[in-house]
Protein backbone atom coordinates (compact mmCIF):
# COMPACT_ATOMS: atom_id res chain seq x y z
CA UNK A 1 0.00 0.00 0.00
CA UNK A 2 1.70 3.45 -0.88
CA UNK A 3 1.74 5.94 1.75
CA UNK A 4 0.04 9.40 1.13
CA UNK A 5 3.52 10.99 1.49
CA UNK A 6 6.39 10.12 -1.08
CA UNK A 7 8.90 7.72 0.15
CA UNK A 8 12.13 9.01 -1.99
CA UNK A 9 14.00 12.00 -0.61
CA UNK A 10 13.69 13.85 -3.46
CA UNK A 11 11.26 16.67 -4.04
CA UNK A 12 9.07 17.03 -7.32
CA UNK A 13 9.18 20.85 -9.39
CA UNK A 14 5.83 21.34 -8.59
CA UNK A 15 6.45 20.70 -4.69
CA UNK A 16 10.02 22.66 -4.79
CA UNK A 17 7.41 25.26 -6.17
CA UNK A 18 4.94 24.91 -3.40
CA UNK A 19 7.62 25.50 -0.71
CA UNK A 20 8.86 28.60 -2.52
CA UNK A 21 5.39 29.70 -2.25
CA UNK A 22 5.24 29.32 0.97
CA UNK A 23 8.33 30.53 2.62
CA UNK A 24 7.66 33.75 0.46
CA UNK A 25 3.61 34.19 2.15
CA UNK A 26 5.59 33.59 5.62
CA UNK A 27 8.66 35.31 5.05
CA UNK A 28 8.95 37.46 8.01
CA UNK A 29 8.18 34.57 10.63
CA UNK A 30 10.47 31.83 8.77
CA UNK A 31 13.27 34.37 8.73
CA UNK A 32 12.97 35.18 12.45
CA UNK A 33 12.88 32.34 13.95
CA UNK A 34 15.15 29.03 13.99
CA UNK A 35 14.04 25.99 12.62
CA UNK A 36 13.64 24.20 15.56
CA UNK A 37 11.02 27.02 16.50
CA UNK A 38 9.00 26.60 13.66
CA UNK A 39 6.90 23.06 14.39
CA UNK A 40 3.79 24.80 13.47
CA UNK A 41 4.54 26.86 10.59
CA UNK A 42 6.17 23.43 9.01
CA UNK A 43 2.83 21.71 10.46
CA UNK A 44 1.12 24.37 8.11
CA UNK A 45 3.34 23.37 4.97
CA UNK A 46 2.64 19.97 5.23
CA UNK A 47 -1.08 20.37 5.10
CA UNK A 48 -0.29 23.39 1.92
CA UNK A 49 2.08 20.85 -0.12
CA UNK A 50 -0.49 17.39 0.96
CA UNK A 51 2.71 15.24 -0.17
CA UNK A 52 5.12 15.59 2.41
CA UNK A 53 4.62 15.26 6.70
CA UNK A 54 6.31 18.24 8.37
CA UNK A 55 8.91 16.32 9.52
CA UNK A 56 10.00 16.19 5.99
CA UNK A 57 9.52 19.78 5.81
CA UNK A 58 11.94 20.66 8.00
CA UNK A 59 14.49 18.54 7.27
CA UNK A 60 14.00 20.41 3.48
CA UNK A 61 14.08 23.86 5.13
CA UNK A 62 17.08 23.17 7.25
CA UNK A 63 19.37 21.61 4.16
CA UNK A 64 18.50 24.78 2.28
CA UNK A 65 18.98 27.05 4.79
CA UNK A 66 22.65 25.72 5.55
């Protein structure tokens, strides 16, 4: 049975495109705060992309912010 979320680690154009989206609506807050204070802005890109859990999200946002 496949899962709701993708299994490989990579990330579709159109989902790349969805977190660009994103991070530019919440700007201000992403670039104030650490990652590790975010758990319910990434909670709120999970549910905006539907194809990744928010743990993935971080993990995304914290490779590309380093």
């Amino acid at each position: 049975m496949l899962s709701k979320f993708t299994q490989d680690h990579d990330w579709s154009f159109a989902e790349k495109a969805k977190y660009a989206a994103f991070i530019e609506i919440n700007r201000e807050i992403m670039e104030k705060r650490k990652a590790a204070n975010l758990w319910k802005k990434f909670v709120e890109m999970s549910k905006f992309l539907k194809t990744r859990n928010f743990k993935q999200c971080k993990l995304y946002h914290e490779r590309l912010v380093k």
